[in-house]
Protein backbone atom coordinates (compact mmCIF):
# COMPACT_ATOMS: atom_id res chain seq x y z
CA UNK A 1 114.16 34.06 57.70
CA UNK A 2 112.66 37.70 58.68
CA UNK A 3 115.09 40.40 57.78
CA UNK A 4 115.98 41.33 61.09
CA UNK A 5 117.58 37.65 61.81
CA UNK A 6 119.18 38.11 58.75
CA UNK A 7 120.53 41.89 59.81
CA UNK A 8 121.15 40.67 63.26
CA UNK A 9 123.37 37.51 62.10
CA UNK A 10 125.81 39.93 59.62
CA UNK A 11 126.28 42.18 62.73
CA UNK A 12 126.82 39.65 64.56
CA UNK A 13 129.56 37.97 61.81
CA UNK A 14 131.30 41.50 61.26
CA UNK A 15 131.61 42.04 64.64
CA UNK A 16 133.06 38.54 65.16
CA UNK A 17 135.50 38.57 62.50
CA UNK A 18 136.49 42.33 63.55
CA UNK A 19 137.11 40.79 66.91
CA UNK A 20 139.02 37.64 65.56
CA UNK A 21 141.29 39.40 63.32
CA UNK A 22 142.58 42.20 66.23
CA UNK A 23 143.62 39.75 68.33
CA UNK A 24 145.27 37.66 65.48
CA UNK A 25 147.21 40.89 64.76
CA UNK A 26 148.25 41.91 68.25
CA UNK A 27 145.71 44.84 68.23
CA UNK A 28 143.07 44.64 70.68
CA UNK A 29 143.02 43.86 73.96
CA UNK A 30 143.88 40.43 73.89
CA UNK A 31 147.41 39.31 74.40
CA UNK A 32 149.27 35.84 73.88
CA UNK A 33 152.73 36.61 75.02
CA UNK A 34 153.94 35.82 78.56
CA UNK A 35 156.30 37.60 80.41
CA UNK A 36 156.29 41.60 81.48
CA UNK A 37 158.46 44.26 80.65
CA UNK A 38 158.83 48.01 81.62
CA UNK A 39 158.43 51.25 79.78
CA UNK A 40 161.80 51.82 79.32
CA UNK A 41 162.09 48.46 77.20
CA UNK A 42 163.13 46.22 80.37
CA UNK A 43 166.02 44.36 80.89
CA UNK A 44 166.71 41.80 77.68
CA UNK A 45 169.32 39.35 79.59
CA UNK A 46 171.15 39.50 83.16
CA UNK A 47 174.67 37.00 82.98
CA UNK A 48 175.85 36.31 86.31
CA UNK A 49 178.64 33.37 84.81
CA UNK A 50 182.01 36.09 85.11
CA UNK A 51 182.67 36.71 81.33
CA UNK A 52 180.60 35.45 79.08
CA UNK A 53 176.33 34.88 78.63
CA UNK A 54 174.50 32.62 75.69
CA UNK A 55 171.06 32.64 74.65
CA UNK A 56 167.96 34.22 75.90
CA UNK A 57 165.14 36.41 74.46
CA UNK A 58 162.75 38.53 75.58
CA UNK A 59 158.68 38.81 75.64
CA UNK A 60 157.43 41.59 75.25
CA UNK A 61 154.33 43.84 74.20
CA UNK A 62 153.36 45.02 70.52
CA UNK A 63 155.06 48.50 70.32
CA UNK A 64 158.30 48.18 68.15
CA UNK A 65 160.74 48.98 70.60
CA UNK A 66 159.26 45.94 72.25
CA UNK A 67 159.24 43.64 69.10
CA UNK A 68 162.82 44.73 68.71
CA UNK A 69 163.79 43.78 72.11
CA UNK A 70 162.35 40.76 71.42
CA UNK A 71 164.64 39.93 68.08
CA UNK A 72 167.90 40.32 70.43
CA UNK A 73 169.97 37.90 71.56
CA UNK A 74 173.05 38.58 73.73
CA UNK A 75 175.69 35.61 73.13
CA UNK A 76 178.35 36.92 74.98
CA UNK A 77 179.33 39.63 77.42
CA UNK A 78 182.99 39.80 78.47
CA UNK A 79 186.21 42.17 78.95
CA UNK A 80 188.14 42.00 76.21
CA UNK A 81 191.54 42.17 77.74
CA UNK A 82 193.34 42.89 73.92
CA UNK A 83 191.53 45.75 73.19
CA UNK A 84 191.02 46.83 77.21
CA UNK A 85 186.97 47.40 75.90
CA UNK A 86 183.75 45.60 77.14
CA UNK A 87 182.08 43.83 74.78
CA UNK A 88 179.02 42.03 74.03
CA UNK A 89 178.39 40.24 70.77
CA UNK A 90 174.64 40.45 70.36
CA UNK A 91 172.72 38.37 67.18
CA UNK A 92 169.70 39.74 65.93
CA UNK A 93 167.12 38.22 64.32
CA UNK A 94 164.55 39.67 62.15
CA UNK A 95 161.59 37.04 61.54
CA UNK A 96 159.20 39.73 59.75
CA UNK A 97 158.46 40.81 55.91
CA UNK A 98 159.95 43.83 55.79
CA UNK A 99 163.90 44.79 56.27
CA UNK A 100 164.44 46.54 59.25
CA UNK A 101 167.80 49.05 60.78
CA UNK A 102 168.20 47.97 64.35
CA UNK A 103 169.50 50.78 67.28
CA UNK A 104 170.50 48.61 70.21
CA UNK A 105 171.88 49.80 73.57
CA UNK A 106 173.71 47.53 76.10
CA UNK A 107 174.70 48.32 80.08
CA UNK A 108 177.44 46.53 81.10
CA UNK A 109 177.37 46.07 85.01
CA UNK A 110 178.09 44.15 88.10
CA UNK A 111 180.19 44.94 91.44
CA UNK A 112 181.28 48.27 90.02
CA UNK A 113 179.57 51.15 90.94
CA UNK A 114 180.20 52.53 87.26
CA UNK A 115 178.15 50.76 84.98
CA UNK A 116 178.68 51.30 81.49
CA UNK A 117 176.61 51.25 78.47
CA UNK A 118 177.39 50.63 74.27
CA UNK A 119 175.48 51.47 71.72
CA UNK A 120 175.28 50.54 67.84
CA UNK A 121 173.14 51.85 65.13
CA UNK A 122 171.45 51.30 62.00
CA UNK A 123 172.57 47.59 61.95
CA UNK A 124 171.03 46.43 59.03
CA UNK A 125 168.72 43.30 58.63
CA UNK A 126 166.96 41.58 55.91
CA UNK A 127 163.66 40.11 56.62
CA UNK A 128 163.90 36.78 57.37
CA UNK A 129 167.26 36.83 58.17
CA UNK A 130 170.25 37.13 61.63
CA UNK A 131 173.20 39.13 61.95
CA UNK A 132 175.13 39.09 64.73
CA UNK A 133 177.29 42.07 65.67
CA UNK A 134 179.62 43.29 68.77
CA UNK A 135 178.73 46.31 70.42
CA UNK A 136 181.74 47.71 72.51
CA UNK A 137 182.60 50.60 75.26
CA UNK A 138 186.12 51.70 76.73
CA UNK A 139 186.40 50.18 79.72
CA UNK A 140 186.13 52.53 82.81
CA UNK A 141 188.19 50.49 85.53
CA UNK A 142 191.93 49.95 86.10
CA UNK A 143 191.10 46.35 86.87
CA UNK A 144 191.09 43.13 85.14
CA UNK A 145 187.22 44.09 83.98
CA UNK A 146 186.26 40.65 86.21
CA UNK A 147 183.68 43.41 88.30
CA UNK A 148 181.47 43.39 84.99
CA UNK A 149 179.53 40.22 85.63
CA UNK A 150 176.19 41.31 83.88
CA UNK A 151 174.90 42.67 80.28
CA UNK A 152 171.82 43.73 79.40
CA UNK A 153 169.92 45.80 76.47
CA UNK A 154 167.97 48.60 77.80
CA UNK A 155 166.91 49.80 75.17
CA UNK A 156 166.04 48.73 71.31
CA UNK A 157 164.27 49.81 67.95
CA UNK A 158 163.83 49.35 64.89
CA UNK A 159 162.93 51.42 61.79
């Protein structure tokens, strides 16, 4: 072989594996996720079921508020009439390598026109490993909290 197939061939290899390996690690262009979600983070899970939600996750891009929207789940979203708070118990999941702190940020909403929002911080979580925790607000109304039909995370990170 001439040295210029041989030249040719390794550019063509390095630029191939350069290619191969972005996309395997969510650089690039290339994306294998489906779904869409909004600058702001995007909505993790609407409940419409009057008191309580299960399940769900979200897809989303490859910035880390993004990949920490994506390691929430909310498994319930009710009035707690006890305690006269709003609460959502939310499990999150962390399926990477390294231990992360989680900041997570709920609305709670529905017929009201107040909606009302939790927040936790630096929740903790091993790699590899769930932890579910219940992120709570004060409840604004003088009802029976039955108006708050919906919870959602708008926003999430991790660090």
């Amino acid at each position: 072989m001439k040295i210029r197939h041989v030249r040719a061939l390794a550019v063509f290899g390095i630029a191939l594996v350069a290619l191969t390996g972005a996309r395997g690690s969510g650089g690039g262009g290339c994306s294998s996720h489906s779904g869409s979600s909004s600058s702001s983070g995007g909505s993790h899970h609407d409940n419409d079921d009057n008191g309580s939600t299960s399940g769900g996750s979200v897809s989303g891009g490859s910035s880390s508020a993004n990949k920490a929207l994506r390691d929430i789940t909310i498994d319930t979203c009710a009035y707690d009439a006890a305690t006269k708070n709003l609460t959502a118990r939310i499990t999150i999941k962390n399926d990477g390598v390294l231990d992360y702190d989680y900041d997570v940020t709920l609305r709670f909403k529905g017929t009201s026109a107040v909606s009302a929002t939790a927040t936790t911080t630096d929740v903790a979580v091993t790699a590899g490993a769930s932890k579910s925790v219940d992120v709570t607000t004060a409840y604004p109304g003088t009802g029976d909290g039955s108006e708050y039909t919906k919870c959602e995370v708008t926003r999430a990170s991790r660090s």
